[in-house]
C-alpha atoms as a PDB file:
ATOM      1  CA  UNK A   1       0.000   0.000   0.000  1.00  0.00           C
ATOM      2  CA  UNK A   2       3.279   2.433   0.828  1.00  0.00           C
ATOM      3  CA  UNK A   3       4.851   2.349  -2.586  1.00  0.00           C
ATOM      4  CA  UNK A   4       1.055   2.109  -4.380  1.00  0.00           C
ATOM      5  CA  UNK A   5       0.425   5.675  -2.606  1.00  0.00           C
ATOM      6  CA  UNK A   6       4.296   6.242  -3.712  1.00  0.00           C
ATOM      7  CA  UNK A   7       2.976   6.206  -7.112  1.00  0.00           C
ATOM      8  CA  UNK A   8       0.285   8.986  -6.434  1.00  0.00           C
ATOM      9  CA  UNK A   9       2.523  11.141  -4.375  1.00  0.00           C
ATOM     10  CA  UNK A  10       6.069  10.836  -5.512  1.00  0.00           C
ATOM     11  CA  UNK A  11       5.080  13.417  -8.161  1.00  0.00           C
ATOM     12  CA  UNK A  12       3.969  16.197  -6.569  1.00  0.00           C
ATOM     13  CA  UNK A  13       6.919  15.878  -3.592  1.00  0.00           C
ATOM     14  CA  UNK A  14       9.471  15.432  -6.848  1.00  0.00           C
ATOM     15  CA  UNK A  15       8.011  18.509  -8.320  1.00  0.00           C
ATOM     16  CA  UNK A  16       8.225  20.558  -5.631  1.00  0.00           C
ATOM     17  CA  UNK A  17      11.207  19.868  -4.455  1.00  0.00           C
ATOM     18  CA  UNK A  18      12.855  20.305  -8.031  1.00  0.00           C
ATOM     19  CA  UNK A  19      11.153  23.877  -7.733  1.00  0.00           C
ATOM     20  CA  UNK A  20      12.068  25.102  -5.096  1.00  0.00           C
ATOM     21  CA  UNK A  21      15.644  24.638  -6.072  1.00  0.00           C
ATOM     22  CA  UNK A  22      14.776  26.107  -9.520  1.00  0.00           C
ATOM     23  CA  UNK A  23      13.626  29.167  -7.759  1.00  0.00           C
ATOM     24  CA  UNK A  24      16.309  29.578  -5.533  1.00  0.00           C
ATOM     25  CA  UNK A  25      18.926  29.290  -7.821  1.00  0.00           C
ATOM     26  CA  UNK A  26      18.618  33.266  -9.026  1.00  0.00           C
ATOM     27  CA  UNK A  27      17.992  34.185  -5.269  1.00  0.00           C
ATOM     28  CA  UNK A  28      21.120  32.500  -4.002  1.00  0.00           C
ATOM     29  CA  UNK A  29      23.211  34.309  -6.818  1.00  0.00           C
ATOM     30  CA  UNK A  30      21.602  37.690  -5.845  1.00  0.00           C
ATOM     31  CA  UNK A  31      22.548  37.283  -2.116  1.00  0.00           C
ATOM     32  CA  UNK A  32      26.162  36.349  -2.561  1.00  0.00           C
ATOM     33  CA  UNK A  33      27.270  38.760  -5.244  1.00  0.00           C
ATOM     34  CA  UNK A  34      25.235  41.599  -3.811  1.00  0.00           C
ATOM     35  CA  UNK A  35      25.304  41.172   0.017  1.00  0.00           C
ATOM     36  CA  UNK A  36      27.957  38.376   0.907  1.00  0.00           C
ATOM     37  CA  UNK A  37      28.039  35.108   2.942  1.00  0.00           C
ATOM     38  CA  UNK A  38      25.603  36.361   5.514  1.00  0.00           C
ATOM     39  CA  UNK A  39      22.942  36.597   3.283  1.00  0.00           C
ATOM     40  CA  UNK A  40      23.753  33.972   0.778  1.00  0.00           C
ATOM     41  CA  UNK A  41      23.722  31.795   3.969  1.00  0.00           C
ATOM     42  CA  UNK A  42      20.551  32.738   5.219  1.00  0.00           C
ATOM     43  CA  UNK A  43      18.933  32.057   1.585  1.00  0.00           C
ATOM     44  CA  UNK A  44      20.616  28.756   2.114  1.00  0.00           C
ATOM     45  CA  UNK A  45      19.054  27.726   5.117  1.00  0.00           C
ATOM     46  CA  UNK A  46      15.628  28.946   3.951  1.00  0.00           C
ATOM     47  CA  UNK A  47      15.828  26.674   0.877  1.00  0.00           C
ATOM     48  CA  UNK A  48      16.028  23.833   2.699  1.00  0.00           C
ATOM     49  CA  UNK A  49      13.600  24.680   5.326  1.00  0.00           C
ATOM     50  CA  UNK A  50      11.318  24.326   2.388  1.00  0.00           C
ATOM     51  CA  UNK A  51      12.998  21.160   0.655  1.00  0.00           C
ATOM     52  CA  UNK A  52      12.548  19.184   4.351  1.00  0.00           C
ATOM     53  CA  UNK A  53       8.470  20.529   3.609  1.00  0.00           C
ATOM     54  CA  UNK A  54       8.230  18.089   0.946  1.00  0.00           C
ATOM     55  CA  UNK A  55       9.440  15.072   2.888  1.00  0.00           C
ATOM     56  CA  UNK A  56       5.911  15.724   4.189  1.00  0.00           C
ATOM     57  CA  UNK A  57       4.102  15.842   0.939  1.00  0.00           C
ATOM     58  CA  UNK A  58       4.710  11.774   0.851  1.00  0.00           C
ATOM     59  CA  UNK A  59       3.270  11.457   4.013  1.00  0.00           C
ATOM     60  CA  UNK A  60       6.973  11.440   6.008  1.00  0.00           C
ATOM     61  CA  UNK A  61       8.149  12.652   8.873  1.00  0.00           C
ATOM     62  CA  UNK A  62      11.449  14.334  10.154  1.00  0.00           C
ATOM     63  CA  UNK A  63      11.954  14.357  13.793  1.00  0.00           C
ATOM     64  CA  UNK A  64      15.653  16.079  14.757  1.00  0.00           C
ATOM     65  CA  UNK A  65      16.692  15.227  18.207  1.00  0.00           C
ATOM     66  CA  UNK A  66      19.493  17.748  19.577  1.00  0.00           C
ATOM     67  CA  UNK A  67      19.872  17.413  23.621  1.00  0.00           C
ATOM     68  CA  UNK A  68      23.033  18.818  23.606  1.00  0.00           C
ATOM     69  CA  UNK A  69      24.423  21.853  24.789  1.00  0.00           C
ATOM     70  CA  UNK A  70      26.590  22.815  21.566  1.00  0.00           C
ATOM     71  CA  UNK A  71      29.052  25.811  21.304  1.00  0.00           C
ATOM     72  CA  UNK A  72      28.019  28.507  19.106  1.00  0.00           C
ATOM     73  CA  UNK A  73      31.105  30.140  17.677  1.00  0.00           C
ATOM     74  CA  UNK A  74      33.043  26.893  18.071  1.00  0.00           C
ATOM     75  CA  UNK A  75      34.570  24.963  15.513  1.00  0.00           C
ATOM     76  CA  UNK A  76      32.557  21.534  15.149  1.00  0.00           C
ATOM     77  CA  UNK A  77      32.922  18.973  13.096  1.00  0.00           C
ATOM     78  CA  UNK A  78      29.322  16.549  12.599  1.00  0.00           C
ATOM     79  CA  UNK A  79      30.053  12.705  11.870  1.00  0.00           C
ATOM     80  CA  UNK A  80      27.205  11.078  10.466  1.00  0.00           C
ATOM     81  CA  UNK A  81      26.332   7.900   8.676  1.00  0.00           C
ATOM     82  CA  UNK A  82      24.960   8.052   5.170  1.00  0.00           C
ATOM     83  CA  UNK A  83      21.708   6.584   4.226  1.00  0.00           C
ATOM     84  CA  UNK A  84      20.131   9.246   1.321  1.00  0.00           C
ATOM     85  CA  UNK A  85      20.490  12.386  -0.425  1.00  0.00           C
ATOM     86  CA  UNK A  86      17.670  13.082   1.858  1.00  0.00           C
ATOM     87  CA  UNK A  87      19.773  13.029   4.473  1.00  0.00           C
ATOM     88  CA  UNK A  88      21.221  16.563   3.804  1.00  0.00           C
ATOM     89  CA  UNK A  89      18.203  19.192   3.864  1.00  0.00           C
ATOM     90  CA  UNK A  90      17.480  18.443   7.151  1.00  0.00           C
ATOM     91  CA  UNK A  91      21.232  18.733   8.616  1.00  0.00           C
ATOM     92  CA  UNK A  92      21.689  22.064   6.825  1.00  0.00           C
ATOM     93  CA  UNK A  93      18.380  23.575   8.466  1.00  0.00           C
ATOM     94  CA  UNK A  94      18.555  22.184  11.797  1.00  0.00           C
ATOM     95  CA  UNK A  95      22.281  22.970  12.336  1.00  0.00           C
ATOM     96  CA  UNK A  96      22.338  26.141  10.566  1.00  0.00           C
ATOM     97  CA  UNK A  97      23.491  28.327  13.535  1.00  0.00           C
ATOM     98  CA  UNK A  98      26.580  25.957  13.342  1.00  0.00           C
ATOM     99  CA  UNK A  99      27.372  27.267  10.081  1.00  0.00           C
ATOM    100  CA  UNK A 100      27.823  23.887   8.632  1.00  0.00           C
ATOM    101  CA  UNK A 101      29.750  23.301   5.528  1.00  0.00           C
ATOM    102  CA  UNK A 102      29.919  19.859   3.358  1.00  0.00           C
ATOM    103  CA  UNK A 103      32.247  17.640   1.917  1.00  0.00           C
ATOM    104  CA  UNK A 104      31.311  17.073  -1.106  1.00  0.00           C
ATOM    105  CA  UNK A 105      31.703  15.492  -4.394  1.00  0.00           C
ATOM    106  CA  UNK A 106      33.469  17.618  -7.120  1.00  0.00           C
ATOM    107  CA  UNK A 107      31.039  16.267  -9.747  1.00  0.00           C
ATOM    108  CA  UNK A 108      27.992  17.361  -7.541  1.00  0.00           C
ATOM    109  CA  UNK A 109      29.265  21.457  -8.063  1.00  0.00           C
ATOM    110  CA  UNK A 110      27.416  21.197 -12.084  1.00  0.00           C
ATOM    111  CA  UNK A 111      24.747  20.953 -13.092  1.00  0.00           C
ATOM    112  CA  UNK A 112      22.226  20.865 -10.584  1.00  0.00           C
ATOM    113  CA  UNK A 113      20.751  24.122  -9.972  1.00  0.00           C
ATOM    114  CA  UNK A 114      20.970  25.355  -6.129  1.00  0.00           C
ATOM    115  CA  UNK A 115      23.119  22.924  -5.107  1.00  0.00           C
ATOM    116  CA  UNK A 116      25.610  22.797  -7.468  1.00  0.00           C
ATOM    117  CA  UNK A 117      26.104  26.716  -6.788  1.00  0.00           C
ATOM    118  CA  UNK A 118      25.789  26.599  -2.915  1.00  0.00           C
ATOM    119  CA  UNK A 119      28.898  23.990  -2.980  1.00  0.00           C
ATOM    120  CA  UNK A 120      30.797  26.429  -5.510  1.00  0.00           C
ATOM    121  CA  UNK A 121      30.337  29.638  -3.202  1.00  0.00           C
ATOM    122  CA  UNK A 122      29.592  28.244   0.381  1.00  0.00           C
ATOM    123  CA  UNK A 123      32.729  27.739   2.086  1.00  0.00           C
ATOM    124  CA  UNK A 124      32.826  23.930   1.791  1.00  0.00           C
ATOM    125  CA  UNK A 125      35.337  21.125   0.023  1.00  0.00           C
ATOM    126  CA  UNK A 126      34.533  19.652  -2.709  1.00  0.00           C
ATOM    127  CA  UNK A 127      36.668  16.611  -4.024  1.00  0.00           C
ATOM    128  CA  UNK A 128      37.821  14.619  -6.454  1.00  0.00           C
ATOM    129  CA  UNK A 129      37.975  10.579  -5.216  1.00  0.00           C
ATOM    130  CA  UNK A 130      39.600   9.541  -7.697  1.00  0.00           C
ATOM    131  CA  UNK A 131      42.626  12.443  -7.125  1.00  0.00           C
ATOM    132  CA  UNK A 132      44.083  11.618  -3.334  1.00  0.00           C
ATOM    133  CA  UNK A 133      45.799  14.456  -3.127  1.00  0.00           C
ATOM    134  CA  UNK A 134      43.100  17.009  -4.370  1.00  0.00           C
ATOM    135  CA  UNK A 135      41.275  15.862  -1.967  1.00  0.00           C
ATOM    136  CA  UNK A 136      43.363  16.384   0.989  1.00  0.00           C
ATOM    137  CA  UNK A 137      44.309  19.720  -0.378  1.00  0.00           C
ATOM    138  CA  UNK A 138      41.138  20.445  -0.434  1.00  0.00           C
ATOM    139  CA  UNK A 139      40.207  19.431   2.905  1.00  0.00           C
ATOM    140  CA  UNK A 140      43.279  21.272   4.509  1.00  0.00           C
ATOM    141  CA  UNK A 141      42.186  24.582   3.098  1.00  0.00           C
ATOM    142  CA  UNK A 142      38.700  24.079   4.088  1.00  0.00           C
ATOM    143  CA  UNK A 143      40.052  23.124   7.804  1.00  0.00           C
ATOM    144  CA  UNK A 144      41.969  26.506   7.460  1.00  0.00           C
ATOM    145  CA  UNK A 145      38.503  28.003   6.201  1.00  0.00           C
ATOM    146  CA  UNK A 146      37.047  26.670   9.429  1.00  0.00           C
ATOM    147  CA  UNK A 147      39.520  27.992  11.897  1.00  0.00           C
ATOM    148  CA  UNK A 148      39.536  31.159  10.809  1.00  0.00           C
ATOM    149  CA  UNK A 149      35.584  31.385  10.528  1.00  0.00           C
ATOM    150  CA  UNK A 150      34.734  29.016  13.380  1.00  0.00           C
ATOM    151  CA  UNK A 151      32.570  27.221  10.838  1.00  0.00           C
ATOM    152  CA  UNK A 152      31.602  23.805  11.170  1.00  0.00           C
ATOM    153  CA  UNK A 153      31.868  20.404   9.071  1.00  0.00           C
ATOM    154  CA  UNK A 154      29.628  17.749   8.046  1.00  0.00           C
ATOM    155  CA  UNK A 155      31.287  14.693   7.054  1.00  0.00           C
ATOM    156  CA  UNK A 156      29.780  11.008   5.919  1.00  0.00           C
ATOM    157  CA  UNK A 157      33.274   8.988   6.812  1.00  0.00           C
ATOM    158  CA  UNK A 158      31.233   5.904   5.207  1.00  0.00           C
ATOM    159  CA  UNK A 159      32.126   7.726   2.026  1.00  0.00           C
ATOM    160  CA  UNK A 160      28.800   6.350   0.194  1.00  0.00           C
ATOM    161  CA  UNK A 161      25.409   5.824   1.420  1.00  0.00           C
ATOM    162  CA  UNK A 162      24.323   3.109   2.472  1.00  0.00           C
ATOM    163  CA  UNK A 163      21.192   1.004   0.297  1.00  0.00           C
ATOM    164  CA  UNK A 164      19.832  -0.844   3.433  1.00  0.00           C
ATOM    165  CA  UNK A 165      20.695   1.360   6.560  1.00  0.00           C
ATOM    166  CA  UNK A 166      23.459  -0.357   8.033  1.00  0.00           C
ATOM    167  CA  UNK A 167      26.282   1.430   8.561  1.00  0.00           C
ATOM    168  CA  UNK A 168      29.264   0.518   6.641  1.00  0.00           C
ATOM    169  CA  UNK A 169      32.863   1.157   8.173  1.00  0.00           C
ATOM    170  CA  UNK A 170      34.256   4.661   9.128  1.00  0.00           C
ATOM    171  CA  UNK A 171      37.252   5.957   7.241  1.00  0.00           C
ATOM    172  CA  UNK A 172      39.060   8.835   9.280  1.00  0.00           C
ATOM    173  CA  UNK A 173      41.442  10.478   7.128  1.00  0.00           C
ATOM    174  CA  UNK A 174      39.068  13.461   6.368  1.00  0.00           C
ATOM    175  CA  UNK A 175      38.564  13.973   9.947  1.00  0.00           C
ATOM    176  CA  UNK A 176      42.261  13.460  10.393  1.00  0.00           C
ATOM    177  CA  UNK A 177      42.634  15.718   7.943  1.00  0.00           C
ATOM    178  CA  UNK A 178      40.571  18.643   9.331  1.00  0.00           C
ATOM    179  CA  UNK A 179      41.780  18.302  12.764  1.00  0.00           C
ATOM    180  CA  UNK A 180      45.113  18.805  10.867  1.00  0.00           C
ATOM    181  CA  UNK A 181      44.777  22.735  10.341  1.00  0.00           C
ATOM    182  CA  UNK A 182      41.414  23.081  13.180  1.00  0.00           C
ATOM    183  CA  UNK A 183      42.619  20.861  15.910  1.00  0.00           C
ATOM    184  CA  UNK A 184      40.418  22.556  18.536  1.00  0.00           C
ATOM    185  CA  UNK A 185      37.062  21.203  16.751  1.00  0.00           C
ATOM    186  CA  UNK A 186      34.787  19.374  18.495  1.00  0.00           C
ATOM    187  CA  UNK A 187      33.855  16.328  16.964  1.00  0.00           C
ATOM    188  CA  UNK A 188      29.756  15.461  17.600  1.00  0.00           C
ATOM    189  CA  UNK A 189      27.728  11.998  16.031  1.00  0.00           C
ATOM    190  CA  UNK A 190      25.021  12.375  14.455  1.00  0.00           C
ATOM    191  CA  UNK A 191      22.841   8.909  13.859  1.00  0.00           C
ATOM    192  CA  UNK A 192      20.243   8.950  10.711  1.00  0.00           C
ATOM    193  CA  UNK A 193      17.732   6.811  11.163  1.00  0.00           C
ATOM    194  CA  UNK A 194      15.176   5.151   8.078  1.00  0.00           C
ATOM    195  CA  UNK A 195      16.653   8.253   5.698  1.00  0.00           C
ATOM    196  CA  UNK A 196      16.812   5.009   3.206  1.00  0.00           C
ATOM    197  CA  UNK A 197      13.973   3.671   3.452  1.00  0.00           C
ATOM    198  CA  UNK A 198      12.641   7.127   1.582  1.00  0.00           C
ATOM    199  CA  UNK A 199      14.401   5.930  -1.773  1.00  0.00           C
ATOM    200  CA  UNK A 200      14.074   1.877  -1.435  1.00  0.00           C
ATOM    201  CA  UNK A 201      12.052   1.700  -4.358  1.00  0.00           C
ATOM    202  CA  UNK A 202      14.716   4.458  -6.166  1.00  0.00           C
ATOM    203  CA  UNK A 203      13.383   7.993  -6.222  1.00  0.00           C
ATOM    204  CA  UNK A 204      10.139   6.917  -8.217  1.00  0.00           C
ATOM    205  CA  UNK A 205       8.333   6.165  -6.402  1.00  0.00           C
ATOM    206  CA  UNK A 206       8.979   7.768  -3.033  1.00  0.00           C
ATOM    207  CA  UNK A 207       8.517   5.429  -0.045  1.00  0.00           C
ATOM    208  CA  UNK A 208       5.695   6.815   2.056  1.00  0.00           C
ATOM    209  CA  UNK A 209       4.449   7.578   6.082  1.00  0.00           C
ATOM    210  CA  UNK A 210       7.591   6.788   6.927  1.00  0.00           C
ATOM    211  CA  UNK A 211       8.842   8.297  10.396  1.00  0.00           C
ATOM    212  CA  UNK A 212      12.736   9.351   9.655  1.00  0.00           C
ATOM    213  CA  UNK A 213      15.069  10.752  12.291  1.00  0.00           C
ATOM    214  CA  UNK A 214      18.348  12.667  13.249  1.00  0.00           C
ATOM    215  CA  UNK A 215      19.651  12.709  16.265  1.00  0.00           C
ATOM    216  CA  UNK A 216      22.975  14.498  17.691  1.00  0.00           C
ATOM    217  CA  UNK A 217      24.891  12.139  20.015  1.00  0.00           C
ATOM    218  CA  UNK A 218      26.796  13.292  22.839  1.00  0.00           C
ATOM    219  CA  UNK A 219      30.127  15.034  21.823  1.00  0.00           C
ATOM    220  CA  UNK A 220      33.779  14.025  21.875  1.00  0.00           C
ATOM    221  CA  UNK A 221      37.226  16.280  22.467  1.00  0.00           C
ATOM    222  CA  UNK A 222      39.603  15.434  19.865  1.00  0.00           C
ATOM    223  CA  UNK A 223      41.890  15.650  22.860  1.00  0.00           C
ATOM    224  CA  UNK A 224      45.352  13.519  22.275  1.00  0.00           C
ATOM    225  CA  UNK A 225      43.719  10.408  21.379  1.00  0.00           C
ATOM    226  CA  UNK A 226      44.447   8.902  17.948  1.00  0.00           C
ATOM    227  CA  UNK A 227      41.806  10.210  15.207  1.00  0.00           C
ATOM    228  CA  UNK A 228      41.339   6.837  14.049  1.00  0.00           C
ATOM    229  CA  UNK A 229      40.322   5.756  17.127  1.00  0.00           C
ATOM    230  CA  UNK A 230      37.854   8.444  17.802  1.00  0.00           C
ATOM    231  CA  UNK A 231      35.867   7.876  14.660  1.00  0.00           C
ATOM    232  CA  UNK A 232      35.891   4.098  15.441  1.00  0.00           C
ATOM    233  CA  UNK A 233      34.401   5.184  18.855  1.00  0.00           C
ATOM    234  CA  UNK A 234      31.874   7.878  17.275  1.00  0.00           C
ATOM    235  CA  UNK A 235      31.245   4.479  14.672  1.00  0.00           C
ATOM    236  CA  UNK A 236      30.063   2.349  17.270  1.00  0.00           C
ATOM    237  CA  UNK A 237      28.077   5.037  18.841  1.00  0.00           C
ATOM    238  CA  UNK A 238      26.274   5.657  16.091  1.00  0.00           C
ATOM    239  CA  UNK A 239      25.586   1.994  15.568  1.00  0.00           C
ATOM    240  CA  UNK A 240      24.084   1.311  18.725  1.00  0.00           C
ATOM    241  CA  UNK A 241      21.389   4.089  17.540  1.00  0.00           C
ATOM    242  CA  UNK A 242      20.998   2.870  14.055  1.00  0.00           C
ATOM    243  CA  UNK A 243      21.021  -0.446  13.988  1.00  0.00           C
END
């Protein structure tokens, strides 16, 4: 009955969310080249507000748990497992006092209007897997960007999503690699819950009344302990949520 109502729905949650980032392509643009980050940002965050709206439209639900007591104007970096693209709209709107940035894909920066912009113009890293050493450049200059901003990172160390929900083993070098030029950043789990189940059928049609869920795990000090061993710790954390 889920994916027949999938059928029926999918459209009109599709649709909308493809216009929404039609519309705010032009508005992004206007922000940043004629009042800066702040307001680029702002448009940012507003955009998704509205792209987590049509998670609704298919009759699912978002529920983002955060019952920790986060520094604002701190450096953090957000660990998460992977599960969707759908997994991103609601970690840029709920953490946007944070001032969040993402590691992304190179290829994701054309073509895809919003998005591809945002990751051109927003502050983040954006690299190239198959080029090791573009991508570490990359991620050293955005740990720079981060400790002279006090911006934050979001970073998926599974380094795809994952088709069933089970979370597949952390890498840490791009953690290791940020605490490299902002070792002061405070690392913080975040465990996404049934983000997959959204796109089980592929994204036509859209799963439906499905309950979906973020929630921000207790933080950790990068301290003097071994990066690979924190993310293996922040791993297993997240695991005992998700699975």
């Amino acid at each position: 009955m889920k994916k027949f109502l999938g059928y029926i729905l999918s459209p009109f949650a599709i649709v909308a969310f493809l216009l929404f980032l039609v519309i705010f392509h032009p508005i992004q643009w206007i922000c940043y080249n004629l009042f800066g980050y702040a307001a680029h940002k702002r448009s940012v965050d507003i955009l998704n507000f509205f792209l987590v709206s049509t998670f609704y439209i298919v009759g699912n639900s978002v529920t983002f748990i955060n019952r920790q007591n986060l520094p604002v104007g701190r450096s953090i970096i957000f660990i998460a497992n992977h599960q969707s693209t759908f997994d991103i709209p609601p970690m840029i709107y709920f953490l946007r006092k944070y001032h969040a940035k993402f590691i992304s894909k190179v290829e994701l920066t054309k073509g895809i209007p919003s998005i591809s912009y945002n990751l051109k113009v927003g502050g983040g890293a954006n690299i190239d897997r198959k080029d090791p050493r573009q991508s570490i450049t990359e991620l050293v200059k955005f740990g720079l960007r981060m400790k002279e901003n006090k911006w934050s990172a979001m970073i998926f160390p599974e380094g795809t999503r994952s088709k069933d929900g089970k979370v597949k083993p952390f890498q840490a070098a791009g953690v290791a690699a940020l605490l490299k030029k902002c070792p002061d950043a405070l690392l913080v789990p975040i465990a996404i819950k049934n983000s997959w189940k959204m796109i089980q059928y592929g994204l036509y049609p859209l799963n439906t009344f499905t309950p979906m869920s973020w929630e921000v795990l207790e933080p950790i000090e990068p301290g003097k302990t071994p990066v690979d061993e924190l993310v293996k710790e922040i791993e297993g954390r997240i695991r005992a949520v998700v699975e």
